[in-house]
N, C-alpha and C. Protein backbone atom coordinates (compact mmCIF):
# COMPACT_ATOMS: atom_id res chain seq x y z
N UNK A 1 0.84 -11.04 44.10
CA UNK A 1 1.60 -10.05 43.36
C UNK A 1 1.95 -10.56 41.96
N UNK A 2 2.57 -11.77 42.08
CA UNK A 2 3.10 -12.53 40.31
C UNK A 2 1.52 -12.15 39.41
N UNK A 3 -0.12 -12.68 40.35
CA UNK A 3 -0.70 -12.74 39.55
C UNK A 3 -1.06 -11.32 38.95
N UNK A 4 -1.34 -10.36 39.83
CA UNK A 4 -1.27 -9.05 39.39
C UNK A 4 -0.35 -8.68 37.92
N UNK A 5 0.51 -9.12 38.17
CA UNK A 5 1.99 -8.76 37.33
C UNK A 5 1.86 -9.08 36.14
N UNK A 6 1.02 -10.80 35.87
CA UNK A 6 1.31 -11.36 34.77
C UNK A 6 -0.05 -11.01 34.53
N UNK A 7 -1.41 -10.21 34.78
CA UNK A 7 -2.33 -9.87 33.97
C UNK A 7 -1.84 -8.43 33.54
N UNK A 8 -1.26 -7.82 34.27
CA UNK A 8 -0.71 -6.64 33.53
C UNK A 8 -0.19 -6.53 32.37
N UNK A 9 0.66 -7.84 32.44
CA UNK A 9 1.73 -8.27 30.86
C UNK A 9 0.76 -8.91 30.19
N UNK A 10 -0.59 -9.10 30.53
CA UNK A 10 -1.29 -10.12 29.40
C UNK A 10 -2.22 -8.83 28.50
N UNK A 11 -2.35 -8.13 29.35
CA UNK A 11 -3.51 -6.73 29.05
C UNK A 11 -2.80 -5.88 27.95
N UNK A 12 -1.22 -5.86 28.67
CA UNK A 12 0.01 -4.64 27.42
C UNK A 12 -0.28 -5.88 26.19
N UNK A 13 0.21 -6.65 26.43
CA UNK A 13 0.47 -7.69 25.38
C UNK A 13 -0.78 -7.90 24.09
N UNK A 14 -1.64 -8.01 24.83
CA UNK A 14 -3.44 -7.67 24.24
C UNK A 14 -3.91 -6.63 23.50
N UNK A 15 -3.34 -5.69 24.20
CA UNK A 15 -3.70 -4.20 23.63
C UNK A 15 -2.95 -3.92 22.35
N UNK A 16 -1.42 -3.97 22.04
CA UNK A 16 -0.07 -3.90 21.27
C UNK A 16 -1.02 -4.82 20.33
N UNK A 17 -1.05 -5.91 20.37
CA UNK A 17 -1.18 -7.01 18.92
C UNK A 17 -2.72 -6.06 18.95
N UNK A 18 -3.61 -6.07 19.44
CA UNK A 18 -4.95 -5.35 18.65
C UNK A 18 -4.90 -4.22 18.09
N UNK A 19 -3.88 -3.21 18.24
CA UNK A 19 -4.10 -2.07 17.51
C UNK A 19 -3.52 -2.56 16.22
N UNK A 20 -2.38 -3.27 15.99
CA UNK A 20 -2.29 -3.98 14.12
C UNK A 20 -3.58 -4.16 13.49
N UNK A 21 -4.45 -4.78 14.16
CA UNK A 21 -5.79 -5.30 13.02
C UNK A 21 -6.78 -4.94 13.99
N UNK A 22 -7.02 -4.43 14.29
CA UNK A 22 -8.33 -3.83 15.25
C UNK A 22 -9.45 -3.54 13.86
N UNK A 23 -8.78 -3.06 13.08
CA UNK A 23 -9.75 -2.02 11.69
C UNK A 23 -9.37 -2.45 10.84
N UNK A 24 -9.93 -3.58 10.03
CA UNK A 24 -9.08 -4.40 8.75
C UNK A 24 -9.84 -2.85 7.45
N UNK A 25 -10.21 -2.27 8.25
CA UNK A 25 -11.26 -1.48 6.63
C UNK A 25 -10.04 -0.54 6.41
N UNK A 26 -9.20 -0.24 7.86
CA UNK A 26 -8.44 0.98 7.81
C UNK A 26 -6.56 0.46 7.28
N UNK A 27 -6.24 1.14 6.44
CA UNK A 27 -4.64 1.59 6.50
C UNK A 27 -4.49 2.32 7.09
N UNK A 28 -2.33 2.13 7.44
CA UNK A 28 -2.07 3.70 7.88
C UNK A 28 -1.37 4.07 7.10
N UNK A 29 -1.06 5.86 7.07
CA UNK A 29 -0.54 6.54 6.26
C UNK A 29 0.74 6.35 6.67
N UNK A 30 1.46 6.39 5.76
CA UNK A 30 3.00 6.22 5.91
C UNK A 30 3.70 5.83 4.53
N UNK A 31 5.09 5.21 4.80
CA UNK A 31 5.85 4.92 3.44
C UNK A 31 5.48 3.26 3.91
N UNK A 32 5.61 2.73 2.27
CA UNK A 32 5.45 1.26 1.92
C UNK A 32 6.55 0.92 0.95
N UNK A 33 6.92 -0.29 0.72
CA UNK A 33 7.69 -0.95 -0.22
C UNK A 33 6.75 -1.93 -1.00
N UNK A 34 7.25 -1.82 -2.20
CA UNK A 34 6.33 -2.24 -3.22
C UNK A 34 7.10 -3.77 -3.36
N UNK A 35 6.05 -4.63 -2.43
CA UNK A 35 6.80 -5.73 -2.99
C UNK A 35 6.30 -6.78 -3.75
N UNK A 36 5.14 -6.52 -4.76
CA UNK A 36 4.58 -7.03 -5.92
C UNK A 36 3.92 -6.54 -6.64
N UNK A 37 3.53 -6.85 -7.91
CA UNK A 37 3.18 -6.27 -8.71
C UNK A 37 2.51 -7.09 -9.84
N UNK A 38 1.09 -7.77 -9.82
CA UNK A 38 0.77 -9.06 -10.40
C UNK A 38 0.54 -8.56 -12.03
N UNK A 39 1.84 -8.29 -13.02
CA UNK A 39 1.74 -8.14 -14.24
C UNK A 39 2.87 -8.37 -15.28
N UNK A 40 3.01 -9.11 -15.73
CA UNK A 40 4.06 -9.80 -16.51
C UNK A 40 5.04 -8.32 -17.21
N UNK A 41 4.43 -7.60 -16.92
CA UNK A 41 5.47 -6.34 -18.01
C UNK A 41 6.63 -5.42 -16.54
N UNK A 42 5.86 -5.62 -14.98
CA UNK A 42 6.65 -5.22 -14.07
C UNK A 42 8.21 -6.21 -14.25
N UNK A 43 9.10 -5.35 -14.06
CA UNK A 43 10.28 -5.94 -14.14
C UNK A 43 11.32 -4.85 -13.18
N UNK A 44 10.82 -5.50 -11.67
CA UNK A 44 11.92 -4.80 -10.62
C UNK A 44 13.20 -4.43 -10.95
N UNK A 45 13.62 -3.45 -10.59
CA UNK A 45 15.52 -3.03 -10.82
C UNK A 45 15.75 -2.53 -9.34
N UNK A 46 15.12 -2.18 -8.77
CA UNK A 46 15.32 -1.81 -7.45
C UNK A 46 14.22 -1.59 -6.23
N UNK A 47 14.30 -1.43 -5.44
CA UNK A 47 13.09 -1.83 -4.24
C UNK A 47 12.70 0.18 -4.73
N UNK A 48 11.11 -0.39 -4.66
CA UNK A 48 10.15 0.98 -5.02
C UNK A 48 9.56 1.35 -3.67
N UNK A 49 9.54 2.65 -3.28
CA UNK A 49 8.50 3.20 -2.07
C UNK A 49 7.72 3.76 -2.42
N UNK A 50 5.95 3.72 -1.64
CA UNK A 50 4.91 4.47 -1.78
C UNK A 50 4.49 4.88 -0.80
N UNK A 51 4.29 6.11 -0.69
CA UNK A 51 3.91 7.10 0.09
C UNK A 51 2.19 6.76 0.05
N UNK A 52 1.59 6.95 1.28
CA UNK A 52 -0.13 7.32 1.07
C UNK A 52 -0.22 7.70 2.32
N UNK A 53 -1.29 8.76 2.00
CA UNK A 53 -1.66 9.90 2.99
C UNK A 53 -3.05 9.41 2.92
N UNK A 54 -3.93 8.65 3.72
CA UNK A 54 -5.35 8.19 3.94
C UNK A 54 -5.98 9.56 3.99
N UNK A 55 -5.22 10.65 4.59
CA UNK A 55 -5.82 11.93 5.07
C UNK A 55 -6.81 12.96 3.99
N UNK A 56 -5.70 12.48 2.85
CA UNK A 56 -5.56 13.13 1.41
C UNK A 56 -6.21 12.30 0.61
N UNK A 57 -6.18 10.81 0.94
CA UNK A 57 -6.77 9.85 0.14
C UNK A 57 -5.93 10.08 -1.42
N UNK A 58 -4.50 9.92 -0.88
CA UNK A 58 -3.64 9.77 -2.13
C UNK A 58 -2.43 9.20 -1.72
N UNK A 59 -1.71 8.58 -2.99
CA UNK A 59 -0.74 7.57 -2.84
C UNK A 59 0.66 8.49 -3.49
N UNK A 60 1.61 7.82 -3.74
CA UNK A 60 2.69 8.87 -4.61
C UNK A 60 3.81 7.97 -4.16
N UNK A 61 5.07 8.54 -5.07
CA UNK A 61 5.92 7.89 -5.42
C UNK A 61 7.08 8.01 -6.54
N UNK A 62 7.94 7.46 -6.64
CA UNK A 62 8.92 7.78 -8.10
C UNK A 62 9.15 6.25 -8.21
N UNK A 63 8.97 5.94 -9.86
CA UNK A 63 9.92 5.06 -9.94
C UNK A 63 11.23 4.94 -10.52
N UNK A 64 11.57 4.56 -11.74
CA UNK A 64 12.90 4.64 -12.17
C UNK A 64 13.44 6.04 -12.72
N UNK A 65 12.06 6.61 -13.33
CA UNK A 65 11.96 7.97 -14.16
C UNK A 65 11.38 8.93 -13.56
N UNK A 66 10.23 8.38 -13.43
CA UNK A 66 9.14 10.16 -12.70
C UNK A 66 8.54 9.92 -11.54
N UNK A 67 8.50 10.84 -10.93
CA UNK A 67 7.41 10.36 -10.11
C UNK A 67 5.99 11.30 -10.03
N UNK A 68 5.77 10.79 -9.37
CA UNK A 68 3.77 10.17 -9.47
C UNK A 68 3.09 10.46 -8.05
N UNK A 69 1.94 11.03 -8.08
CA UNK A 69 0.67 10.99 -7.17
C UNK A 69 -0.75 10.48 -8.09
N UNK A 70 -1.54 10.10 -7.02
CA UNK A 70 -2.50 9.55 -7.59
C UNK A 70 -3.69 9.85 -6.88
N UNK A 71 -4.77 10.42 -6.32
CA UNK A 71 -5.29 10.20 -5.67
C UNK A 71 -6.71 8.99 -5.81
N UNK A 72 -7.27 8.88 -4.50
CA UNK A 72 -8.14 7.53 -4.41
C UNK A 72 -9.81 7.99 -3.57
N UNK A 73 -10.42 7.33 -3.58
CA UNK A 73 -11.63 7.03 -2.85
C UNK A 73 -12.18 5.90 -2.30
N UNK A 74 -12.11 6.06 -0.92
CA UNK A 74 -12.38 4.47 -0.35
C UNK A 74 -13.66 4.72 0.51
N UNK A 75 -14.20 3.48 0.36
CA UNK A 75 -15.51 3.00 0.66
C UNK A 75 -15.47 1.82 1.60
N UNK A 76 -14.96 1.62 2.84
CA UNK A 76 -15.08 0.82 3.45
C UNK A 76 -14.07 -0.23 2.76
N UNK A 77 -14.16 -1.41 2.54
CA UNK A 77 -12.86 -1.98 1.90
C UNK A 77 -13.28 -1.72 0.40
N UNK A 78 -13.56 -0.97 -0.31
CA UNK A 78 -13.95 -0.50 -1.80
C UNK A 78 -12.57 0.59 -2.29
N UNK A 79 -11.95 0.51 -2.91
CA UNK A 79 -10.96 1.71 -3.52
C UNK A 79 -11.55 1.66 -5.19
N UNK A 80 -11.29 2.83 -5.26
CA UNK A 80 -11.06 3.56 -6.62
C UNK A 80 -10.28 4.50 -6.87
N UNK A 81 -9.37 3.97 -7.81
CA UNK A 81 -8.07 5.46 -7.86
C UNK A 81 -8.33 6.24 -9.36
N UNK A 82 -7.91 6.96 -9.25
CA UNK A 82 -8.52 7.80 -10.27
C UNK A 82 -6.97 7.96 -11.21
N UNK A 83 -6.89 8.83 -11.71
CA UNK A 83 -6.00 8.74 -12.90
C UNK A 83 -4.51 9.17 -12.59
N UNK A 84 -3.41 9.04 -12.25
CA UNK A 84 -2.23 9.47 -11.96
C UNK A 84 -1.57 10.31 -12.52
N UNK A 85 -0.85 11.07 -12.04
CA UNK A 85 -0.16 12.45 -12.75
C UNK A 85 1.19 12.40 -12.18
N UNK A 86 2.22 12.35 -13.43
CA UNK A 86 3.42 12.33 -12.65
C UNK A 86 4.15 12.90 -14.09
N UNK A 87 5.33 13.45 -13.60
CA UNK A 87 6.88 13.91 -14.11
C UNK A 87 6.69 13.41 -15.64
N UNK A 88 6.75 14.45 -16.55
CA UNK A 88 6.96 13.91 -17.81
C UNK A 88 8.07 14.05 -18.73
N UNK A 89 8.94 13.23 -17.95
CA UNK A 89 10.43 13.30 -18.20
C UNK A 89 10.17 11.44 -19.28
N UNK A 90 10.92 11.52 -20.20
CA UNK A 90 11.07 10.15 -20.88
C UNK A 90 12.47 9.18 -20.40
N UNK A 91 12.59 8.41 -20.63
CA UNK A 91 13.75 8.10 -20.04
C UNK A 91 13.93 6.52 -20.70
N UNK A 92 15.09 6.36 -21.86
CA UNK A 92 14.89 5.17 -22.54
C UNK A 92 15.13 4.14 -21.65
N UNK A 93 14.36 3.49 -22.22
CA UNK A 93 14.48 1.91 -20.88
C UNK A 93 13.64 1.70 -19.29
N UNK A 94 13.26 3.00 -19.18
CA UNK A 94 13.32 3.25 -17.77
C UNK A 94 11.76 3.37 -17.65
N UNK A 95 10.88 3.10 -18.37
CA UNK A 95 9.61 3.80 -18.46
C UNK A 95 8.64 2.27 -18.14
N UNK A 96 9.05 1.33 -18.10
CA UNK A 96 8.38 0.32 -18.13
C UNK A 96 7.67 -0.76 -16.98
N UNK A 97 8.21 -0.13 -15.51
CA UNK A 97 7.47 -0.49 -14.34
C UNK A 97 6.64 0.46 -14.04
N UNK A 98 6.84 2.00 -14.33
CA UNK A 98 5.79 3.08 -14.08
C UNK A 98 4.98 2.67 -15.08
N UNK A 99 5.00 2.29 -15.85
CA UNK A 99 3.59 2.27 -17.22
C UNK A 99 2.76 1.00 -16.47
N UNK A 100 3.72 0.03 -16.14
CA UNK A 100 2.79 -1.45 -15.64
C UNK A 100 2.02 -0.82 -14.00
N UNK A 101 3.00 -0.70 -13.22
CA UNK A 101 1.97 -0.11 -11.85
C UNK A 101 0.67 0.87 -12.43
N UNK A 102 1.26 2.29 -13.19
CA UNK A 102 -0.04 2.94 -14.09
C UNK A 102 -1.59 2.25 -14.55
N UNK A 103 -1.07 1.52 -14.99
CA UNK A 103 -1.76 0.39 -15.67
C UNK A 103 -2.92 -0.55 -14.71
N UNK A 104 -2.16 -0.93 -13.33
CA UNK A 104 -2.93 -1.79 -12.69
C UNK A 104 -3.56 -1.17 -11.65
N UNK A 105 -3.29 0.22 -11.45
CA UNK A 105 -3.84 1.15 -10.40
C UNK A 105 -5.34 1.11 -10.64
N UNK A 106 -5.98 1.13 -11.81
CA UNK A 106 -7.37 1.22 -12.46
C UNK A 106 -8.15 -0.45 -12.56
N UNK A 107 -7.22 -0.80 -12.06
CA UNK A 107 -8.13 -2.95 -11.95
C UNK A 107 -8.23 -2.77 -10.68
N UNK A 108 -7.62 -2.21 -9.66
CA UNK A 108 -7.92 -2.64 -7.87
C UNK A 108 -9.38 -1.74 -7.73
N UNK A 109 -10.25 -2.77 -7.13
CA UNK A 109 -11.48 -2.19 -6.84
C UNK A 109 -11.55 -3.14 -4.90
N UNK A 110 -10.69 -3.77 -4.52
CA UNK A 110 -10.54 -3.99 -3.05
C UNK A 110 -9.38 -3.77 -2.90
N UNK A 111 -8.81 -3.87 -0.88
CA UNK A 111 -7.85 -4.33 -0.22
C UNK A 111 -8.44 -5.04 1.00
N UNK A 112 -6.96 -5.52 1.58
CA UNK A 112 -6.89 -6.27 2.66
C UNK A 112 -5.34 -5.05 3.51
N UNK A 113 -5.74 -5.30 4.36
CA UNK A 113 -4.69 -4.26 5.69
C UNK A 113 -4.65 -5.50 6.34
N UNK A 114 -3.39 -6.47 6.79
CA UNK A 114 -3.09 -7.51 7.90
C UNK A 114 -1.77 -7.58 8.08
N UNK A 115 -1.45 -7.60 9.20
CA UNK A 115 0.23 -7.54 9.41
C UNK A 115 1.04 -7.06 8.73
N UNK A 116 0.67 -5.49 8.92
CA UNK A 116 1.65 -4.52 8.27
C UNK A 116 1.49 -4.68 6.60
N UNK A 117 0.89 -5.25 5.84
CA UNK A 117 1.22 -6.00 4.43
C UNK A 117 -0.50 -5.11 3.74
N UNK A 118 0.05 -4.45 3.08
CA UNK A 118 -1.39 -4.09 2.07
C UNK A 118 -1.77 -4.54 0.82
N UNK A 119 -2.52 -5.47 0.73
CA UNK A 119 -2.79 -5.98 -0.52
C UNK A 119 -3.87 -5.34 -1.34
N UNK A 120 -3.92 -5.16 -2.46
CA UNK A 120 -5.02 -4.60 -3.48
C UNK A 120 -5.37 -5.43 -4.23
N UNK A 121 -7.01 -5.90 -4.76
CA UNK A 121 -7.70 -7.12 -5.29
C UNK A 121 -8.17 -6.10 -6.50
N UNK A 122 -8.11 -7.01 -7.49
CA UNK A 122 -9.29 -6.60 -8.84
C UNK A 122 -10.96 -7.39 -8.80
N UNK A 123 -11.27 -6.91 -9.32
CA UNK A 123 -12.69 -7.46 -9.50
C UNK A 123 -12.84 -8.79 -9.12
N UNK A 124 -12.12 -9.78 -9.57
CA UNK A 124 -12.30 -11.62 -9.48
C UNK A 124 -11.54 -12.07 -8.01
N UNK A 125 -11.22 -10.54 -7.24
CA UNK A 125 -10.53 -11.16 -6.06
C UNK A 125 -9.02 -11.71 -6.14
N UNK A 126 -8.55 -11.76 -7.64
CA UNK A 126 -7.22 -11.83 -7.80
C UNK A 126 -6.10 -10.51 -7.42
N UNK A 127 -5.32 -10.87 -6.83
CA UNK A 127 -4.12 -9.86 -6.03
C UNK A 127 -3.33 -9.20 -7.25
N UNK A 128 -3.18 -7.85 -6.94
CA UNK A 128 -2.64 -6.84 -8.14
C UNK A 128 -1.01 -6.30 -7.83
N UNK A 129 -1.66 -6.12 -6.31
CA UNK A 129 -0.52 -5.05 -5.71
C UNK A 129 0.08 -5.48 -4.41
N UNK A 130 0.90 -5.21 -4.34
CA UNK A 130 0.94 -5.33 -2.65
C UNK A 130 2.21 -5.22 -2.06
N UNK A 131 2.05 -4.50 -0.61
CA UNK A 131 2.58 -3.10 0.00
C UNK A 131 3.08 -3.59 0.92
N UNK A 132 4.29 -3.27 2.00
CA UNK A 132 4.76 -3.95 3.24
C UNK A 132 4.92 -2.35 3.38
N UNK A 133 4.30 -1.90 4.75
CA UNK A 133 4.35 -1.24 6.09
C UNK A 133 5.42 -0.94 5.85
N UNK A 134 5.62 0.71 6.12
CA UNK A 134 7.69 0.43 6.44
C UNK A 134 7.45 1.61 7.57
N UNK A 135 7.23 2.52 7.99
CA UNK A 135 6.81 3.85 9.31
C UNK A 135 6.11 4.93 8.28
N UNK A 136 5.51 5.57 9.08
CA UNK A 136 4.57 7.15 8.92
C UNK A 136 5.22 7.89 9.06
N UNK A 137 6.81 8.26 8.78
CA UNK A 137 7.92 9.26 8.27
C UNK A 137 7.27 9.89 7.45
């Protein structure tokens, strides 16, 4: 009976950790927290969320001033985002992490999906972006 018991708990246990990385090609849609941003002009003031809908193959979001959708095209681990459209409200001071994320959306040509954490690569394989999992709310 124990042995029964404890392959049961080894099989749940097996199954749970493989659906995280079963599909490194795949994200899931849901909200993320933006918790980097590889560009000397990003200058955090407060924790940022991004929305992406894989469904839609688009991302979105507000930051200090406007907010923003973007949509994308993925190719297996290949992205290309295309040009962003958001709120054209000005806002002194406030304009200067949306212009830098803007900015680096058009260098990510990879990602990586691993433990909840989405990273986006530019051309040389250097890290641009990158996303922590938060639920599909």
């Amino acid at each position: 009976m124990r042995l029964i018991l404890s392959f049961c708990i080894f099989v749940l246990v097996s199954c749970n950790s493989t659906q995280k990385t079963a599909n490194m090609d795949e994200f899931p849609t849901g909200n993320y927290e933006l918790m980097a941003l590889n560009t000397e002009n990003y200058k955090p003031q407060k924790t940022y969320r991004i929305n992406i809908n894989t469904n839609e193959q688009r991302l979105g979001g507000k930051f200090d001033c406007n907010t923003f959708t973007c949509e994308y095209e993925k190719n297996g681990k290949t992205l290309d985002f295309k040009y962003p459209i958001s709120t054209k409200m000005y806002c002194e001071g406030d304009m200067t992490n949306e212009n830098a994320f803007f900015g680096q959306l058009g260098l990510i040509t990879t990602f990586e999906y691993k433990d909840e954490t989405l990273k986006f690569f530019g051309e040389d394989n250097n890290l641009i972006l990158e996303l922590k999992y938060l639920s599909n709310e």
